[in-house]
PDB file of N, CA and C in Angstrom:
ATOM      1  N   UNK A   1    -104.046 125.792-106.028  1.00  0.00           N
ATOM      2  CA  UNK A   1    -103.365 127.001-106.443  1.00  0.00           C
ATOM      3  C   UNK A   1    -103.498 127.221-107.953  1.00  0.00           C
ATOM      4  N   UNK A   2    -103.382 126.449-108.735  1.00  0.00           N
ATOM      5  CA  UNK A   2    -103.538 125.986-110.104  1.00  0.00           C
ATOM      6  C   UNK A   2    -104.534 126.519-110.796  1.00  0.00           C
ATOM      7  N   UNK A   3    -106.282 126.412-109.641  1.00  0.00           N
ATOM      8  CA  UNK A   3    -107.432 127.000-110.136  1.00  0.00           C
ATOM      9  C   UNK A   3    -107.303 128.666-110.093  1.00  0.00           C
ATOM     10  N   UNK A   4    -106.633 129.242-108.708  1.00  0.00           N
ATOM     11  CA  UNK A   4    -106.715 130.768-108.910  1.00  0.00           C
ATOM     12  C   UNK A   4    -105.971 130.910-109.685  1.00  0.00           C
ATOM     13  N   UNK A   5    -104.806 130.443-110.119  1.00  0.00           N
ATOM     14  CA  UNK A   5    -104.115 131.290-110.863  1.00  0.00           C
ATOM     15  C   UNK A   5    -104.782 131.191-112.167  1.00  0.00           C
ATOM     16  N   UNK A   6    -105.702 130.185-112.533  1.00  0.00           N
ATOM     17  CA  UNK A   6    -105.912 130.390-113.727  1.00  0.00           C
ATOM     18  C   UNK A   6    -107.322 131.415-113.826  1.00  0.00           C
ATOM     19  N   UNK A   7    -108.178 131.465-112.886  1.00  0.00           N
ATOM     20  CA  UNK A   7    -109.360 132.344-112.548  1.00  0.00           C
ATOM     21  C   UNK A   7    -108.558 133.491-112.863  1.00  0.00           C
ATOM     22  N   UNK A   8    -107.603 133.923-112.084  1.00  0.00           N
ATOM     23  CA  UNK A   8    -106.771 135.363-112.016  1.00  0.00           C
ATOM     24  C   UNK A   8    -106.336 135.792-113.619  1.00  0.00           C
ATOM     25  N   UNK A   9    -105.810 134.808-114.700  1.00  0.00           N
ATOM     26  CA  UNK A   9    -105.526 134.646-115.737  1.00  0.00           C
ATOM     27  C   UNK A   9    -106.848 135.162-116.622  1.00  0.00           C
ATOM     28  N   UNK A  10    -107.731 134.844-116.153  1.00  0.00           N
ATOM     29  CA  UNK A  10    -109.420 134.876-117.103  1.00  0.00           C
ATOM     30  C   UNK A  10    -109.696 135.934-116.511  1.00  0.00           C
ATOM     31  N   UNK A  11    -109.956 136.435-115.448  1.00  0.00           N
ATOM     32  CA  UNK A  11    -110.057 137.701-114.867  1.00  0.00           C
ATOM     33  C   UNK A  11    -109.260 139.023-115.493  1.00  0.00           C
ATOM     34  N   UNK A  12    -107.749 138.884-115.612  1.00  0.00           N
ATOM     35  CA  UNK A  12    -107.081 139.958-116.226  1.00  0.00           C
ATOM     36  C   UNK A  12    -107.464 140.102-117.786  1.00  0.00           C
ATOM     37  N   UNK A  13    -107.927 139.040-118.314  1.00  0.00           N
ATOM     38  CA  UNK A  13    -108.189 139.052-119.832  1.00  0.00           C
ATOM     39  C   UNK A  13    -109.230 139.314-120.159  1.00  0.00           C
ATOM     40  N   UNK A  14    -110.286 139.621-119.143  1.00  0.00           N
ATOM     41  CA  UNK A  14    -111.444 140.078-119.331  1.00  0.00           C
ATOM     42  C   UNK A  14    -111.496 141.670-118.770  1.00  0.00           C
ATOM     43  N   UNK A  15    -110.662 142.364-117.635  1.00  0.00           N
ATOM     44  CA  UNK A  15    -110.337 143.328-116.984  1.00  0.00           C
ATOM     45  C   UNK A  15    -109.767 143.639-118.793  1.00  0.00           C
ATOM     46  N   UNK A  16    -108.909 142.920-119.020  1.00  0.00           N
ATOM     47  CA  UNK A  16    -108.416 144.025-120.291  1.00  0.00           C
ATOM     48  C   UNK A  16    -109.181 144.352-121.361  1.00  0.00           C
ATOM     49  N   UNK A  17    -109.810 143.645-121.865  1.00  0.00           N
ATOM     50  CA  UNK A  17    -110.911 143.870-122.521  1.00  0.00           C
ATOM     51  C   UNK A  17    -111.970 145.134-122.726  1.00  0.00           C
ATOM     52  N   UNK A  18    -112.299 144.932-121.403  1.00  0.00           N
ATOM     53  CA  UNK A  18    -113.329 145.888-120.492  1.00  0.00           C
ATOM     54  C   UNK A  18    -112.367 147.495-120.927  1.00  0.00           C
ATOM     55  N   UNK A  19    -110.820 147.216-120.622  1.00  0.00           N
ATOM     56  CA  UNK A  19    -109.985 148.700-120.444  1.00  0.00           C
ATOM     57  C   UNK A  19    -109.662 149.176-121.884  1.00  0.00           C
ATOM     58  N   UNK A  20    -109.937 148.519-122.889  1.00  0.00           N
ATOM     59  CA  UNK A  20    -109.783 148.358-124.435  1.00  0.00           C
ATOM     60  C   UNK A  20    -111.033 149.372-124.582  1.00  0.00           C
ATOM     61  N   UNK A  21    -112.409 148.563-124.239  1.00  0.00           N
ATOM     62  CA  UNK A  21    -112.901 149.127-124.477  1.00  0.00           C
ATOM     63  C   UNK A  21    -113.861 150.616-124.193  1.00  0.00           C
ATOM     64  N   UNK A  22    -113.492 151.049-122.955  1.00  0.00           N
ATOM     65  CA  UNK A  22    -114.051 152.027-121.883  1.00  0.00           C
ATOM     66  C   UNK A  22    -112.937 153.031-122.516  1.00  0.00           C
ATOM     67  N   UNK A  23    -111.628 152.887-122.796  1.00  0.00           N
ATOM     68  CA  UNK A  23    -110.692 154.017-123.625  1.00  0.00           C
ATOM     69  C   UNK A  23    -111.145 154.113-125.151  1.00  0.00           C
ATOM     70  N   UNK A  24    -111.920 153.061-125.647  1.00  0.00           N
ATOM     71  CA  UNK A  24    -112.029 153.376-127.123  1.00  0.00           C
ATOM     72  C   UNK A  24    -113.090 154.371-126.934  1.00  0.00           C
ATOM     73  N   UNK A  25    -114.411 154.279-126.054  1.00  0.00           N
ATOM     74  CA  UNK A  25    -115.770 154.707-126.268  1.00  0.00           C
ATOM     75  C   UNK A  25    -115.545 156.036-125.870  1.00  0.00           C
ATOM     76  N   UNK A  26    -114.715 156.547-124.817  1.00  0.00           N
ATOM     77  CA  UNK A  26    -114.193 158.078-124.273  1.00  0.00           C
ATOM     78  C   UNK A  26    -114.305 159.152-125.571  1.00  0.00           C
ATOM     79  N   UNK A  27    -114.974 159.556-125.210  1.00  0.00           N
ATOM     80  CA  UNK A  27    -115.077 161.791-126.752  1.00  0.00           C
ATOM     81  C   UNK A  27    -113.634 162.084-126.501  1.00  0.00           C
ATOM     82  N   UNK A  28    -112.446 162.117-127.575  1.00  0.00           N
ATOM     83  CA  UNK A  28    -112.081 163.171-127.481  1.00  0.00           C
ATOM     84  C   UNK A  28    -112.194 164.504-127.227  1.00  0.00           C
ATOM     85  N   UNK A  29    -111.034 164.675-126.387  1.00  0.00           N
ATOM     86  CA  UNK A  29    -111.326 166.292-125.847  1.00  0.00           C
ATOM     87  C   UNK A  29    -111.023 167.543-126.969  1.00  0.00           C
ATOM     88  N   UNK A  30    -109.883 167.706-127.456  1.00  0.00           N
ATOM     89  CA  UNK A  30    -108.930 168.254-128.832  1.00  0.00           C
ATOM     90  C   UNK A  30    -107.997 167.209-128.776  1.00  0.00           C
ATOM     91  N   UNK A  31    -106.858 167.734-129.645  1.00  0.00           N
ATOM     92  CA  UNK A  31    -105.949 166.949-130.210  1.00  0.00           C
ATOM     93  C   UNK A  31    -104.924 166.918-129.169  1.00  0.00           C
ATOM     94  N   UNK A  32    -105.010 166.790-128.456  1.00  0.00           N
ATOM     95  CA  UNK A  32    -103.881 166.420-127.275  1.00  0.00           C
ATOM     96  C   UNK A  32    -103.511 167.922-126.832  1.00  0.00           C
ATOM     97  N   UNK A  33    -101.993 167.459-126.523  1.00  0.00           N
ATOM     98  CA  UNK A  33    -101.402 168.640-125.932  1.00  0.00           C
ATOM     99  C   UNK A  33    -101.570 170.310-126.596  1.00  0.00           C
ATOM    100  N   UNK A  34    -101.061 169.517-128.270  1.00  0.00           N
ATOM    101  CA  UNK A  34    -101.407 170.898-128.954  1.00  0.00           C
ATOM    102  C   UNK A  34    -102.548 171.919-128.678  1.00  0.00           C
ATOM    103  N   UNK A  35    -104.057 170.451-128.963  1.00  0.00           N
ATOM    104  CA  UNK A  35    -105.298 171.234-128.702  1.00  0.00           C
ATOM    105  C   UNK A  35    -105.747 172.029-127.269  1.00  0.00           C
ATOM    106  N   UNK A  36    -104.887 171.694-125.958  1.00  0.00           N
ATOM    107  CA  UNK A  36    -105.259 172.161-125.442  1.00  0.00           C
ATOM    108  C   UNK A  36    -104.919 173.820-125.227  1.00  0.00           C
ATOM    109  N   UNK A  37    -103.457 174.007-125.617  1.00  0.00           N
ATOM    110  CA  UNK A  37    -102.487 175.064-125.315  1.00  0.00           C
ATOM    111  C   UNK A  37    -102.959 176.024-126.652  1.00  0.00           C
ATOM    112  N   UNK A  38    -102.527 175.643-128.135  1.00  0.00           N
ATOM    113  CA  UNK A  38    -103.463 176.033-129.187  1.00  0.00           C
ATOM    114  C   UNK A  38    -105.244 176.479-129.408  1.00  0.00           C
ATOM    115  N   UNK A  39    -105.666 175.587-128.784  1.00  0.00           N
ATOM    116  CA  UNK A  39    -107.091 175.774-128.698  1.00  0.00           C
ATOM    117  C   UNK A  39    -107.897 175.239-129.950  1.00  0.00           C
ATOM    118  N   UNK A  40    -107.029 174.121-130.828  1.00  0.00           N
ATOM    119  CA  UNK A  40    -107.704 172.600-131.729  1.00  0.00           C
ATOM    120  C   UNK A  40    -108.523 172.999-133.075  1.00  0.00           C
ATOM    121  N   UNK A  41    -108.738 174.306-132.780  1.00  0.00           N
ATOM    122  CA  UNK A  41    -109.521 174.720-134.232  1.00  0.00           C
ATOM    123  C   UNK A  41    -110.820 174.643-134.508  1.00  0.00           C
ATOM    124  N   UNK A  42    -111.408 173.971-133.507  1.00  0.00           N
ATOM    125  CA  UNK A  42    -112.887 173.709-133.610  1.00  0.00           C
ATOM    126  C   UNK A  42    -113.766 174.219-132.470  1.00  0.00           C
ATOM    127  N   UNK A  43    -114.586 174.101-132.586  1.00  0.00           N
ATOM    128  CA  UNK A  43    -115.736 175.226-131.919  1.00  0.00           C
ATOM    129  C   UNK A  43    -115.434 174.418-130.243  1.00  0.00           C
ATOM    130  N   UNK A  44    -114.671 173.746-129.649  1.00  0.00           N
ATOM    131  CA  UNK A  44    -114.485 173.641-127.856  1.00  0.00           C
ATOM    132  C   UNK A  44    -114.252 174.288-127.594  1.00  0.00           C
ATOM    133  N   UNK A  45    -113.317 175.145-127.779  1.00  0.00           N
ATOM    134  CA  UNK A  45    -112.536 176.402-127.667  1.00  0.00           C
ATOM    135  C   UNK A  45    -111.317 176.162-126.848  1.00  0.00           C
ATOM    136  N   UNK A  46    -110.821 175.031-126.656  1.00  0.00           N
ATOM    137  CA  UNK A  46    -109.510 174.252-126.392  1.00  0.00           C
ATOM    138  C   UNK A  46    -109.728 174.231-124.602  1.00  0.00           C
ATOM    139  N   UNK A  47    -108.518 174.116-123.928  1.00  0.00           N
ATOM    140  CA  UNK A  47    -108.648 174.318-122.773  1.00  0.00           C
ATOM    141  C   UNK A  47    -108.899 173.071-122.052  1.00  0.00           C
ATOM    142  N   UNK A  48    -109.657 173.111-120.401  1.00  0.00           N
ATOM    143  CA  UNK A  48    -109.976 172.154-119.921  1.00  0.00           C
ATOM    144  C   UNK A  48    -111.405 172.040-120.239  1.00  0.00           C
ATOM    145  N   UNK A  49    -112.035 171.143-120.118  1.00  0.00           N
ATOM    146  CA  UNK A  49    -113.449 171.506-119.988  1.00  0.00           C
ATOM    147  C   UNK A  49    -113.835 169.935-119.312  1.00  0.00           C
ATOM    148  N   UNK A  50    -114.751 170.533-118.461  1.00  0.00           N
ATOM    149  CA  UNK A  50    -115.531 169.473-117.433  1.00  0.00           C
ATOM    150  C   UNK A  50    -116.159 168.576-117.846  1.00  0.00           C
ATOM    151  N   UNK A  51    -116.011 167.133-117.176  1.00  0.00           N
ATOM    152  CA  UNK A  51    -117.141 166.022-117.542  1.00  0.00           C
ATOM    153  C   UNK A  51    -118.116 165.954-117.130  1.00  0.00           C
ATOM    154  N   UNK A  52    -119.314 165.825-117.715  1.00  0.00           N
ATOM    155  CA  UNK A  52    -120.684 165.224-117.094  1.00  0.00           C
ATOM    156  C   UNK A  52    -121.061 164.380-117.410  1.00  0.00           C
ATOM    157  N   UNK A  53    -122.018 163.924-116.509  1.00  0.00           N
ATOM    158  CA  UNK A  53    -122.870 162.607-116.928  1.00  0.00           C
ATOM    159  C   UNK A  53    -122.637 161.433-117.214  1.00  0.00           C
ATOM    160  N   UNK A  54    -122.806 160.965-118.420  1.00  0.00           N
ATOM    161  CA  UNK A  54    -122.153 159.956-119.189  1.00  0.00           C
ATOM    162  C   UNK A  54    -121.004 159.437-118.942  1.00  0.00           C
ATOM    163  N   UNK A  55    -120.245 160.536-119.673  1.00  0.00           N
ATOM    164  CA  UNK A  55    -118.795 160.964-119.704  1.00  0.00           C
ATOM    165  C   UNK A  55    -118.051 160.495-118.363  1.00  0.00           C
ATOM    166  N   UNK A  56    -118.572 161.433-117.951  1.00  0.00           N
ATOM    167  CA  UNK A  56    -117.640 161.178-116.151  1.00  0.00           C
ATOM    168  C   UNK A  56    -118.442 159.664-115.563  1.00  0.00           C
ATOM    169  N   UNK A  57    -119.375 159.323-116.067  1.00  0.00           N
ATOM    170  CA  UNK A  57    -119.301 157.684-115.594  1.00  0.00           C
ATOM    171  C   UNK A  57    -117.955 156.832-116.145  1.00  0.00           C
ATOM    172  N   UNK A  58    -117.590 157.021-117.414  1.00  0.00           N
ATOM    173  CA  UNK A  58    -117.083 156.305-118.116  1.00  0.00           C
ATOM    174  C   UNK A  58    -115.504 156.745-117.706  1.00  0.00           C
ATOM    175  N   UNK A  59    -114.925 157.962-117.852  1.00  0.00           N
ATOM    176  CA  UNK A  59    -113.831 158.151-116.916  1.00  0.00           C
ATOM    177  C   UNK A  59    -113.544 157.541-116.193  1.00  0.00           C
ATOM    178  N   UNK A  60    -114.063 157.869-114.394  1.00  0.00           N
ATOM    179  CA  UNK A  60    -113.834 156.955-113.525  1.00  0.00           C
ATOM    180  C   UNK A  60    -114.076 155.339-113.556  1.00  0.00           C
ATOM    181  N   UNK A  61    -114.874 154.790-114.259  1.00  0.00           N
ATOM    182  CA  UNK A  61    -115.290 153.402-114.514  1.00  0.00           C
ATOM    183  C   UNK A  61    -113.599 153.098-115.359  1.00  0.00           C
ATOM    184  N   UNK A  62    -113.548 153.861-116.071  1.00  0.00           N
ATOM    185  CA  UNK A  62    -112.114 153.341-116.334  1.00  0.00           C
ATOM    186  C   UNK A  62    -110.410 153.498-115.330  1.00  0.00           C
ATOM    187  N   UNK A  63    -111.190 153.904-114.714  1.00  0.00           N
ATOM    188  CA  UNK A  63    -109.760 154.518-113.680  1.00  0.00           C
ATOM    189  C   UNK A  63    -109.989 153.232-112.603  1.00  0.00           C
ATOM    190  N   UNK A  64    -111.399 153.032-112.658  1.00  0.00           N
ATOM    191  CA  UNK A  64    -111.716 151.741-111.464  1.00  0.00           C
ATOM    192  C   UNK A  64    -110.889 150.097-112.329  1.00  0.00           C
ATOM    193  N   UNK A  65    -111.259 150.329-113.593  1.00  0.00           N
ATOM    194  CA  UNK A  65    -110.566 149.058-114.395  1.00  0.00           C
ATOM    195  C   UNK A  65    -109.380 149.154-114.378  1.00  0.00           C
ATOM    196  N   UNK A  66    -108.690 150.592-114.062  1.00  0.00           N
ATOM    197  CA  UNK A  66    -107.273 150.245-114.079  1.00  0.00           C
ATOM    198  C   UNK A  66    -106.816 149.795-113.462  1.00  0.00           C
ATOM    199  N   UNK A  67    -107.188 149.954-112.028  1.00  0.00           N
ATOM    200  CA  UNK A  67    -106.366 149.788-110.955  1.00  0.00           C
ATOM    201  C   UNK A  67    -107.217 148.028-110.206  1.00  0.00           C
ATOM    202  N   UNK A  68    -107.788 148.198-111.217  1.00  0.00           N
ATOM    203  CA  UNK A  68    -108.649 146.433-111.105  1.00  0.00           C
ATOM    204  C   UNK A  68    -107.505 145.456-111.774  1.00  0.00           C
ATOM    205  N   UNK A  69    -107.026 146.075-112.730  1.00  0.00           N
ATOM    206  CA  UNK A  69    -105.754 145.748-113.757  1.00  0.00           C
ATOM    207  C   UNK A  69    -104.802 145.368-113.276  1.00  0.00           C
ATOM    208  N   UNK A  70    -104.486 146.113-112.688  1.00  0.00           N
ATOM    209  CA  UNK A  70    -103.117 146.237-111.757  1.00  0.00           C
ATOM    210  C   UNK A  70    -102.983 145.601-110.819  1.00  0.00           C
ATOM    211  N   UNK A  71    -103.897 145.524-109.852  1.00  0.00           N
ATOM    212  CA  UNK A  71    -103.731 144.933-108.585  1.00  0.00           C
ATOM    213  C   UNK A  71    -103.919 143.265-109.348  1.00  0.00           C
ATOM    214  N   UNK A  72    -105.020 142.914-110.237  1.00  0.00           N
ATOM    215  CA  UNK A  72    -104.817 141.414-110.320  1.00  0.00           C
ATOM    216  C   UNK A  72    -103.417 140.996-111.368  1.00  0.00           C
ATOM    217  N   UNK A  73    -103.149 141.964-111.851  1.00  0.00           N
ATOM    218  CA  UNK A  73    -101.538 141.495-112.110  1.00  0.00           C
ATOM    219  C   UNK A  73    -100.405 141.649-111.222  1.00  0.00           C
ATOM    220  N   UNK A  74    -100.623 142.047-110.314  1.00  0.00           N
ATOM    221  CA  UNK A  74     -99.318 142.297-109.135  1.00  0.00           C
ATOM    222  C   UNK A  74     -99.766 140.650-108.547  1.00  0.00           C
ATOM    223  N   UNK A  75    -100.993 140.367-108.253  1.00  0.00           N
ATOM    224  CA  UNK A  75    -101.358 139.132-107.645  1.00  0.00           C
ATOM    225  C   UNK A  75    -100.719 137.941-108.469  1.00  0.00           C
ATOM    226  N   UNK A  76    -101.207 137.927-109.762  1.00  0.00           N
ATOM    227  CA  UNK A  76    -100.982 136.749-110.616  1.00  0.00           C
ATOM    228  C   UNK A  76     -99.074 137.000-110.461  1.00  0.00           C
ATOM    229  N   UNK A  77     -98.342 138.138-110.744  1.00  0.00           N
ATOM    230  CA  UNK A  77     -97.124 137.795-111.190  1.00  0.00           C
ATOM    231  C   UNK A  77     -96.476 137.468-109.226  1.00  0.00           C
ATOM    232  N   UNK A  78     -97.190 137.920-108.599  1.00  0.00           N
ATOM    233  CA  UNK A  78     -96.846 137.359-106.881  1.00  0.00           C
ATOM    234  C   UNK A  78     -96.526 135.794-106.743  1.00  0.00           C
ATOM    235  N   UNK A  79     -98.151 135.507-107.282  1.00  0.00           N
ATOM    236  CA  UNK A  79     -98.638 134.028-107.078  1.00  0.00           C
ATOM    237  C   UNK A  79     -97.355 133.059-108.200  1.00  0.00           C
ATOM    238  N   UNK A  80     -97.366 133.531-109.240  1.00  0.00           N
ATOM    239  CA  UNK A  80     -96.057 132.356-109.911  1.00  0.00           C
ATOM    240  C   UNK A  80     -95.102 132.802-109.482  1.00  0.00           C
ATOM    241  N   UNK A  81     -94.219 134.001-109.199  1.00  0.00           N
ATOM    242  CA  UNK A  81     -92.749 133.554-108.267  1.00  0.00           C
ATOM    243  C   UNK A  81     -93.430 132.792-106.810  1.00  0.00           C
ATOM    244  N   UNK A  82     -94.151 132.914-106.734  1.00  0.00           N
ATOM    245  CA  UNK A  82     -94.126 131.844-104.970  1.00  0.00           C
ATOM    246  C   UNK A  82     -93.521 130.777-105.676  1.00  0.00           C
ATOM    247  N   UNK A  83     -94.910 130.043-106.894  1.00  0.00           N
ATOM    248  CA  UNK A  83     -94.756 128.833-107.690  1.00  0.00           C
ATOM    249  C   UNK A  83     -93.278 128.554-108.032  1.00  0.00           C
ATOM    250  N   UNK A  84     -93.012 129.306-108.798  1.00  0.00           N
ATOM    251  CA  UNK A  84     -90.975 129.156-108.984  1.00  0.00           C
ATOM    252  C   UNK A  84     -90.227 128.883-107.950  1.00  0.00           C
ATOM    253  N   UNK A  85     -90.253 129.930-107.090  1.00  0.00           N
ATOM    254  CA  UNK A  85     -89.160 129.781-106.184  1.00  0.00           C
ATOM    255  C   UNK A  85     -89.675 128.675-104.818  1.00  0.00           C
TER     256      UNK A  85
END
């Protein structure tokens, strides 16, 4: 038990890593809320605007790390209350 939990441990710390960095590399769209409702001042012209390519690899690749995130931390914090209790 000892080995997964610590695999699971190296796994989330590398899952986080990965989620560090797939949110750093993302284009801003505008400046948040303002930019979208305002329309940011710069030539996007605010609003929604669609992903391609690249972009939308890197989106979903991060939506896949999240929930890669999540589920091996629901596991790891599962696996030590068994251990405790």
């Amino acid at each position: 038990m000892a080995k997964v939990v610590s695999t699971l441990v190296i796994t989330e710390a590398v899952l986080a890593v990965l989620l560090m960095a797939s949110v750093l590399i993302q284009t801003p769209k505008s400046s948040g809320l303002g930019g979208t409702i305002g329309g940011g001042g710069d030539s996007t012209g605010g609003g929604y605007r669609t992903r391609r390519g690249l972009e939308r690899q890197i989106y979903w690749t991060t939506w896949v790390l999240v929930v890669a995130f999540l589920v091996c931390s629901i596991v790891l914090t599962a696996l030590r209350a068994r251990n405790l209790g």
